[in-house]
Protein backbone atom coordinates (compact mmCIF):
# COMPACT_ATOMS: atom_id res chain seq x y z
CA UNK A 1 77.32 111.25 132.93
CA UNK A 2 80.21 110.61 131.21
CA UNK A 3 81.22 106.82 129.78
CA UNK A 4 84.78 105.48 129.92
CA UNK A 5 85.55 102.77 127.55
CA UNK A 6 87.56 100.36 128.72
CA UNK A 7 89.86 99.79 125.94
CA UNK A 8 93.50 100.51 127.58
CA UNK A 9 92.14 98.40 130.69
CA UNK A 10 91.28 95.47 127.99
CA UNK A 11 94.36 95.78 126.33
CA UNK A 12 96.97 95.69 129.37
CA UNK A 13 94.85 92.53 130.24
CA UNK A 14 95.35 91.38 126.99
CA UNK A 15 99.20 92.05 126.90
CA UNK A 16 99.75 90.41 130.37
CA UNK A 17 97.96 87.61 129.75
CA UNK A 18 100.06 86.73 126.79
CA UNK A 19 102.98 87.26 128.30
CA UNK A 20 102.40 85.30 130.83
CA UNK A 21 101.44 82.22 128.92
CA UNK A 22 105.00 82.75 127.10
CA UNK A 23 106.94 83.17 130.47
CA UNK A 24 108.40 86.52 129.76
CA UNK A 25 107.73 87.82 132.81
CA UNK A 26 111.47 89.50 133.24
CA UNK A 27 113.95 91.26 131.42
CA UNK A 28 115.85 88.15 131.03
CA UNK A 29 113.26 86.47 128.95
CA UNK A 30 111.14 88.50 127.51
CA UNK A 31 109.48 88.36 124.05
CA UNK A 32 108.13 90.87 121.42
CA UNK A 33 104.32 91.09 121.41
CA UNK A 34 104.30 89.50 118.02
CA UNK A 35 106.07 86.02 119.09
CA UNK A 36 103.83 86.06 123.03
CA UNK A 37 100.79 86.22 120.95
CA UNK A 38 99.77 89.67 121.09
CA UNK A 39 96.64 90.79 118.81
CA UNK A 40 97.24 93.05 116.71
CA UNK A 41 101.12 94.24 118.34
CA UNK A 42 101.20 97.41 116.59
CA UNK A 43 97.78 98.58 117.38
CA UNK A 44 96.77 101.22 120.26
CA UNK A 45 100.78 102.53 120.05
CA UNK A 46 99.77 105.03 123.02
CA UNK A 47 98.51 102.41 125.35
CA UNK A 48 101.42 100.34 124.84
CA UNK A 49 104.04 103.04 125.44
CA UNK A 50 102.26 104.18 128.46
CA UNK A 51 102.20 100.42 130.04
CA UNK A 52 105.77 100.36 129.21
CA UNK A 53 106.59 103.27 130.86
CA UNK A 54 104.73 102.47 133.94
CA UNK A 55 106.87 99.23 134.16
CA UNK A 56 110.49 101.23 134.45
């Protein structure tokens, strides 16, 4: 049995979350993880580039 860490699942959380407490929830008005609040912004570069993508 094989264990999955949830890491990217905790980290999209985190992202949205943040986001959302900022309002940038369009293109319009969104922020860079830094000023929303994000921990860490530049961490888990992979995950973030992947949620990104996902969004286009």
């Amino acid at each position: 049995m094989s264990f999955f860490a949830p890491i990217p699942l905790i980290r999209r959380k985190h992202i949205f979350n943040c986001l959302r407490k900022c309002s940038a929830t369009s293109k319009e008005i969104a922020k860079i993880f830094y000023d929303a609040g994000v921990i860490n912004p530049n961490a888990f570069k992979a995950i973030t580039e992947k949620l990104i993508k996902n969004m286009n």
